[in-house]
Each structure stands twice: as C-alpha cells, then as structure tokens.
Protein backbone atom coordinates (compact mmCIF):
# COMPACT_ATOMS: atom_id res chain seq x y z
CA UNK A 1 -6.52 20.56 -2.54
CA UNK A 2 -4.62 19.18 0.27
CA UNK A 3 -4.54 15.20 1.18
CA UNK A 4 -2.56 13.66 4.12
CA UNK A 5 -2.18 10.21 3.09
CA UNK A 6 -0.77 7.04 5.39
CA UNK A 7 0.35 3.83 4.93
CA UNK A 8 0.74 1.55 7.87
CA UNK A 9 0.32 -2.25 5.87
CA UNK A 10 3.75 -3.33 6.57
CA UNK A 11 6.51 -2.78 8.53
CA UNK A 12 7.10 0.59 6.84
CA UNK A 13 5.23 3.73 8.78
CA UNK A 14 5.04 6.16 5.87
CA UNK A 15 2.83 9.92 5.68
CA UNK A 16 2.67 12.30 3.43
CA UNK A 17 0.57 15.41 2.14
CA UNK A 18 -0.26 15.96 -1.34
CA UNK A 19 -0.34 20.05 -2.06
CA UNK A 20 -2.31 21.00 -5.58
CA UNK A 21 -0.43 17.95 -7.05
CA UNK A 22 2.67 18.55 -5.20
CA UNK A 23 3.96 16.02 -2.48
CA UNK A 24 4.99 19.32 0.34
CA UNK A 25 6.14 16.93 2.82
CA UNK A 26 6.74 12.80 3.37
CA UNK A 27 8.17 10.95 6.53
CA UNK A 28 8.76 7.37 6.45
CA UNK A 29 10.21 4.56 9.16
CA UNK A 30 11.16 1.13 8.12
CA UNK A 31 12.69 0.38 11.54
CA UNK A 32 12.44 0.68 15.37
CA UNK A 33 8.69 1.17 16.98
CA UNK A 34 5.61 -0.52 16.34
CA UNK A 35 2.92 1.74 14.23
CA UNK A 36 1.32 2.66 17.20
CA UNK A 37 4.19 4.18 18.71
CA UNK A 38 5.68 6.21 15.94
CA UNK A 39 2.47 7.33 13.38
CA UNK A 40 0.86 10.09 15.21
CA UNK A 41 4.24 11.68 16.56
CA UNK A 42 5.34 11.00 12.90
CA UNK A 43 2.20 13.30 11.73
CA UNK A 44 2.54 15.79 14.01
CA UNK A 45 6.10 16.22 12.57
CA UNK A 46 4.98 16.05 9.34
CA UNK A 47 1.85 18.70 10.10
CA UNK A 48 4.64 20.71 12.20
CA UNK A 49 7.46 20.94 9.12
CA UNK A 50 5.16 22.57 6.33
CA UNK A 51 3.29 24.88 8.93
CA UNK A 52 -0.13 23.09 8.36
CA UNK A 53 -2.17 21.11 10.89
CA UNK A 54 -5.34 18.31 10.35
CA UNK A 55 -8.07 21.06 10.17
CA UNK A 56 -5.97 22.49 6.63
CA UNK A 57 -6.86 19.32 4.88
CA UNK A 58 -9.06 18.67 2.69
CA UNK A 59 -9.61 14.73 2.80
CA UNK A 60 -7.46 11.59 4.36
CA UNK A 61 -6.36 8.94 2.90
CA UNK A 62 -5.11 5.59 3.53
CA UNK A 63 -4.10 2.37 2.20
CA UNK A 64 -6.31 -0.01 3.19
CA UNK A 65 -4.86 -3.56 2.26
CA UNK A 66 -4.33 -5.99 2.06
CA UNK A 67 -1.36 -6.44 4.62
CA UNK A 68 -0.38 -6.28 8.30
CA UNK A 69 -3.83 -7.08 10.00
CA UNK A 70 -2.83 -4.66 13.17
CA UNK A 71 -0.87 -2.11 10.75
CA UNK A 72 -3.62 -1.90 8.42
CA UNK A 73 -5.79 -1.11 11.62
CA UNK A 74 -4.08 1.26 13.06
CA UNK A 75 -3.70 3.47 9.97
CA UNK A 76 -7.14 3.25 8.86
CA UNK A 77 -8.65 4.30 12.31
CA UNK A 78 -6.30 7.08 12.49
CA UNK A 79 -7.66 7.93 9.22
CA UNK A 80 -10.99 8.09 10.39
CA UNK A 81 -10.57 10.18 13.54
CA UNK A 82 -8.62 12.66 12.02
CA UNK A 83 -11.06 12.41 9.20
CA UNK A 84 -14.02 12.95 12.03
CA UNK A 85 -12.42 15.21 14.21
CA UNK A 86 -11.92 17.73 10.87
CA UNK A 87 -15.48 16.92 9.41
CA UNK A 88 -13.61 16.24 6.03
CA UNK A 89 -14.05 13.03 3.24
CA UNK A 90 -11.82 9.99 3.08
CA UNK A 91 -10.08 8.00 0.31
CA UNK A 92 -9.31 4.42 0.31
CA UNK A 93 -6.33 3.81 -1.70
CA UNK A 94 -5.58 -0.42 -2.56
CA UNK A 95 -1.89 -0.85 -0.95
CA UNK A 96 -1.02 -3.17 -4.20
CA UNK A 97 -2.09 -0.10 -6.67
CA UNK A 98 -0.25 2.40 -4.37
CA UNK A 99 3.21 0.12 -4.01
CA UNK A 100 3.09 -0.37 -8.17
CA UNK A 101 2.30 3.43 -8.71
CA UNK A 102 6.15 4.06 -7.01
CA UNK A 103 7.21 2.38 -10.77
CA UNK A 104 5.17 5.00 -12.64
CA UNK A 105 5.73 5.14 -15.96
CA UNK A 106 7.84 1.59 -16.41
CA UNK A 107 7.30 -0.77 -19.31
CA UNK A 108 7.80 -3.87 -17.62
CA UNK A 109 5.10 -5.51 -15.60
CA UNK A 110 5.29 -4.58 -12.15
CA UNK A 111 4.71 -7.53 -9.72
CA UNK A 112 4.31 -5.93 -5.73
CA UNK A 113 4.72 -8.64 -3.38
CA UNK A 114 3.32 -8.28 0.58
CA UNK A 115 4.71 -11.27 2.63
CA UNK A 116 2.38 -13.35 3.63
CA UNK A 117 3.75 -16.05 5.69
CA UNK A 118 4.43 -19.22 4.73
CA UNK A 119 5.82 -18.94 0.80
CA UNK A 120 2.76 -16.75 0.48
CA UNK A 121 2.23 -13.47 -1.01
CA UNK A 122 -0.45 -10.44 -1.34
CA UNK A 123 0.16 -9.17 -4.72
CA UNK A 124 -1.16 -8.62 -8.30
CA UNK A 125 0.71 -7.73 -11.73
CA UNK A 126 0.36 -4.22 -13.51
CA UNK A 127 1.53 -2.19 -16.46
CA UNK A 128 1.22 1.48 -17.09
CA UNK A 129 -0.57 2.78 -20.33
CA UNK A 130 1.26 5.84 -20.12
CA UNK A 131 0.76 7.15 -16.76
CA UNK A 132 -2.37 4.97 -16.41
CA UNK A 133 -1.62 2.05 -14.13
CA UNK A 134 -3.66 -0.65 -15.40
CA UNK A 135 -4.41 -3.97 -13.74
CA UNK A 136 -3.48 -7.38 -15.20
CA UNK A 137 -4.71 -9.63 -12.09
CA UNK A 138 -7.05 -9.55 -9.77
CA UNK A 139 -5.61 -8.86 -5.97
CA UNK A 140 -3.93 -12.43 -4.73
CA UNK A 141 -3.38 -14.22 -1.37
CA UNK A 142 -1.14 -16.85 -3.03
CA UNK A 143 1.42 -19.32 -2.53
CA UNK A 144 4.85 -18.21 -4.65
CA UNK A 145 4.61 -21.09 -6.70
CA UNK A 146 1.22 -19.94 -8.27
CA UNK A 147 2.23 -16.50 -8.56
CA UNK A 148 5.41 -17.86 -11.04
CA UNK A 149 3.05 -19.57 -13.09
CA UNK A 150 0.99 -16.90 -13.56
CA UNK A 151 3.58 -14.54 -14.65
CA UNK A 152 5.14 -17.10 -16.74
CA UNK A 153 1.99 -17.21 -19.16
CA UNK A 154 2.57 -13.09 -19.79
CA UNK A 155 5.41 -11.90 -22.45
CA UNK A 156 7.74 -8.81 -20.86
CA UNK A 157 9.99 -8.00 -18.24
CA UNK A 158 8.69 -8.29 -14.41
CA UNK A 159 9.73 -5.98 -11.61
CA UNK A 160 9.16 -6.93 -7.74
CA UNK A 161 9.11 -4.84 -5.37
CA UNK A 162 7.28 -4.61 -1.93
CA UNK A 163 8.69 -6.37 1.62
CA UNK A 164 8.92 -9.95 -0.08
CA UNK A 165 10.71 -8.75 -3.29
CA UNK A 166 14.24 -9.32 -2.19
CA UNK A 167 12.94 -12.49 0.40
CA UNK A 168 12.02 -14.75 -2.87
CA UNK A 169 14.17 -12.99 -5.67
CA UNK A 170 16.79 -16.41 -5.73
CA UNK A 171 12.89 -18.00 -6.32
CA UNK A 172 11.95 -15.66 -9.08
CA UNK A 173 14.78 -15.89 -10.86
CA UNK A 174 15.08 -19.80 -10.99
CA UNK A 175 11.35 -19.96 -12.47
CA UNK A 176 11.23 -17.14 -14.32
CA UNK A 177 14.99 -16.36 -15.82
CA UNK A 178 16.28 -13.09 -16.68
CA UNK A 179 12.93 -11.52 -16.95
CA UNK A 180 13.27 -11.00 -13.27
CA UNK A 181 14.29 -7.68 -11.68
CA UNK A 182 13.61 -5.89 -8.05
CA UNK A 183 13.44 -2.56 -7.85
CA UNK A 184 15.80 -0.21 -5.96
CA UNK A 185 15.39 0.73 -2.44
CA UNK A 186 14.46 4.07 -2.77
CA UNK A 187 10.53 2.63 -4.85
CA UNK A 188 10.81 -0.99 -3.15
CA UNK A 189 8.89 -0.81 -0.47
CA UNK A 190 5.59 1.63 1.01
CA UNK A 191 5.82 5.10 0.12
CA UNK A 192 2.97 7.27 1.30
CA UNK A 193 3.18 9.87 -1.64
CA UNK A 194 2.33 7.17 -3.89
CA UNK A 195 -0.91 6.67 -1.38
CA UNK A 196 -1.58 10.68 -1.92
CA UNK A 197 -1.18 10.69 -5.53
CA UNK A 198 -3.61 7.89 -6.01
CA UNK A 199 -6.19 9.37 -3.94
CA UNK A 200 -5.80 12.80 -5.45
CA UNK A 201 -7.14 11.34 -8.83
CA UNK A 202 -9.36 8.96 -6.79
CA UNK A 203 -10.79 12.59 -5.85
CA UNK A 204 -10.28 14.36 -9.49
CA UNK A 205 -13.06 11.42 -10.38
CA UNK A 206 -15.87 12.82 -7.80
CA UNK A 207 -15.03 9.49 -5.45
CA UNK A 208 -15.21 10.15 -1.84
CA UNK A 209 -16.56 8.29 1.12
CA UNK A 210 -17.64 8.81 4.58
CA UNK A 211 -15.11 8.17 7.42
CA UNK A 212 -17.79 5.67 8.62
CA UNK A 213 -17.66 4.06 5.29
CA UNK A 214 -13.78 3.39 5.48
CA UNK A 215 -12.42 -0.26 6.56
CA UNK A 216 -9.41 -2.31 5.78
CA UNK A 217 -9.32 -4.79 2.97
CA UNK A 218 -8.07 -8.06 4.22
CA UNK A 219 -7.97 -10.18 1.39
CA UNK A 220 -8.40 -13.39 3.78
CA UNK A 221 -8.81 -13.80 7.44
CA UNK A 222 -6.19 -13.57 10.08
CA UNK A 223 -4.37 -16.50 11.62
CA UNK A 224 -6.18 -15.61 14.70
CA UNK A 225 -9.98 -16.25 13.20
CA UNK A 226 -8.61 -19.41 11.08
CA UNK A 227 -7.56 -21.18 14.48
CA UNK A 228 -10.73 -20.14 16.03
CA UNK A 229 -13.21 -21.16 13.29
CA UNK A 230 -10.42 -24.62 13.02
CA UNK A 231 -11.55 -25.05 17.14
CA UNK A 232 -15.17 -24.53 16.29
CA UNK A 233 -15.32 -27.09 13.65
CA UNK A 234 -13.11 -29.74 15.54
C-alpha cells in the first residue's frame, strides 16, 4: 500500500509517501513561496527521489482543516486531481489529529494550536492510550483565554505544539504554571508523515471516499464571508 499524503493548512508545505507502513520519502518548507508555488514542484521531487510517480499510488491523502483557508484549498484540490487523474480513493485526515499524532506515544495531554488571528486558536486536547490517540475535546475555534480554562479543569502535563505554540507560550505558562511545555522543533509544527500514517489506518478500517467527496473542514467562515454577510445585514 502506497499513500502520498499533503499538508498545506499553514505556513508549512509538507508531502510525504507512506510505503507498507514505512514513510520512503518526506519534503517539507516552512519558508519562502506561497503553497501554490512550491507543492507540485515539491511532489514531483518527492515522486522523482524514490523512483515512483502518481499512477504507483494507491490513495491520496490530505489534511483537510481546519487552517489556512487558501492553504487548505490548495492542498485538497491537488489531492483530488491527482486523485482523478490516477482513478485511485482519497483520505481525509483532521489537521488537529495529524499535528498531535507527531507526539505519538506521550503521556501528557497534547494541546495543537493553529493561529487563528486575533488571540484565537484552532485546536483540541488529546492523549494516547498506547498508540491510540484519543480525543479529549471536540475541534475549537477559540479565543486563548477559553482554551486555558479548559485545560485547567484536566489533571496532567500539557504539550503545545503547532504555529501558535511558541506565539502564546509566555500566556500558557502564566495561567497554567509548570504544567506547560512546547514541543521541539523537529514535532512542532505540520509534518506530512504524520498525515500518511493516519490515513494508512484510516484505510486499514475499510474508510475511503471519492475524490468528489473530499472538501476542506473550515471550522468557521473566513474573514472574507463574515464582512460580506456583516454588509448584507447592515
């Protein structure tokens, strides 16, 4: 079974293919070119480097949100096209699940954090069961102050991580003491082999969908559609 997975939700351009449970390849960018500029030269590198191309895959996957309105476009329709032009399934991975999934195996709860604008977040808390990641919280599109409360009612250590981690860690720490960690770089931010991992047991469990099927999670709508619907209803 071979998956190519993406992750375009934040600033961090990330692909990788998942071979029989092995990740064979994974290019990321956190820097320089917009998404549209850098994914598809980024997969043909990727295809190029482990001597594969799309029509070796077996399904696509991609994390689907909640994030980066454009980002989370742009991966997901590249997704689907490839998905198309190969006649092969897709998997929507959660980007929350796949950013707490780089923590596999940790005892503390893990806490991803998307910025949001505005002292808001996309996020939810986890903890593993073993290797089973297992939700504590619905997903969130909350202010930071809400998102301390709620992890001050749970017992245990909390791990950040995600592009807001470090931005409110001074904020973290003052409400919620020496409970508070952020992880290290190298599992902080989007990592598409977390993305390919997911979907590969996504698939183990006989879950598949249609390219046509596949569309971003959003969580809440963009700035653009608030200050339209604000215009209609003024």
């Amino acid at each position: 079974m071979r998956i190519l997975a993406l992750d375009t939700s934040t600033n961090v351009a990330t692909a990788a293919i998942l071979e029989d449970d092995v990740i064979i390849g994974e290019y990321s960018c956190n820097k320089g070119k917009t998404h549209s500029q850098r994914l598809m030269p980024m997969v043909q590198s990727l295809f190029e480097s482990v001597g594969l191309n799309a029509a070796d895959m077996d399904a696509f996957a991609a994390s689907i949100g909640p994030g980066s309105f454009t980002g989370l476009r742009i991966g997901v329709t590249t997704v689907k096209a490839m998905a198309f032009a190969a006649q092969k399934p897709v998997v929507s991975v959660y980007t929350l699940d796949a950013l707490a999934y780089n923590l596999a195996g940790s005892k503390a709860i893990i806490c991803p954090v998307i910025d949001a604008r505005n002292n808001q977040v996309y996020t939810a808390a986890y903890k593993f069961s073993g290797q089973k990641l297992e939700k504590l919280t619905d997903y969130l599109g909350i202010h930071i102050n809400e998102l301390a409360d709620i992890l001050d009612a749970m017992e245990g250590d909390i791990v950040f991580l995600g592009d807001a981690a470090k931005m409110h860690k001074t904020f973290f720490e003052e409400r919620l003491g020496s409970r508070v960690a952020v992880a290290p770089a190298n599992t902080a931010l989007a990592r598409a082999a977390s993305v390919a991992v997911l979907a590969g047991e996504i698939l183990k469990e006989g879950i598949q969908e249609n390219c046509y099927d596949m569309k971003p999670f959003y969580l809440r709508k963009s700035q653009a559609e608030q200050a339209l619907k604000g215009k209609i209803h003024d």
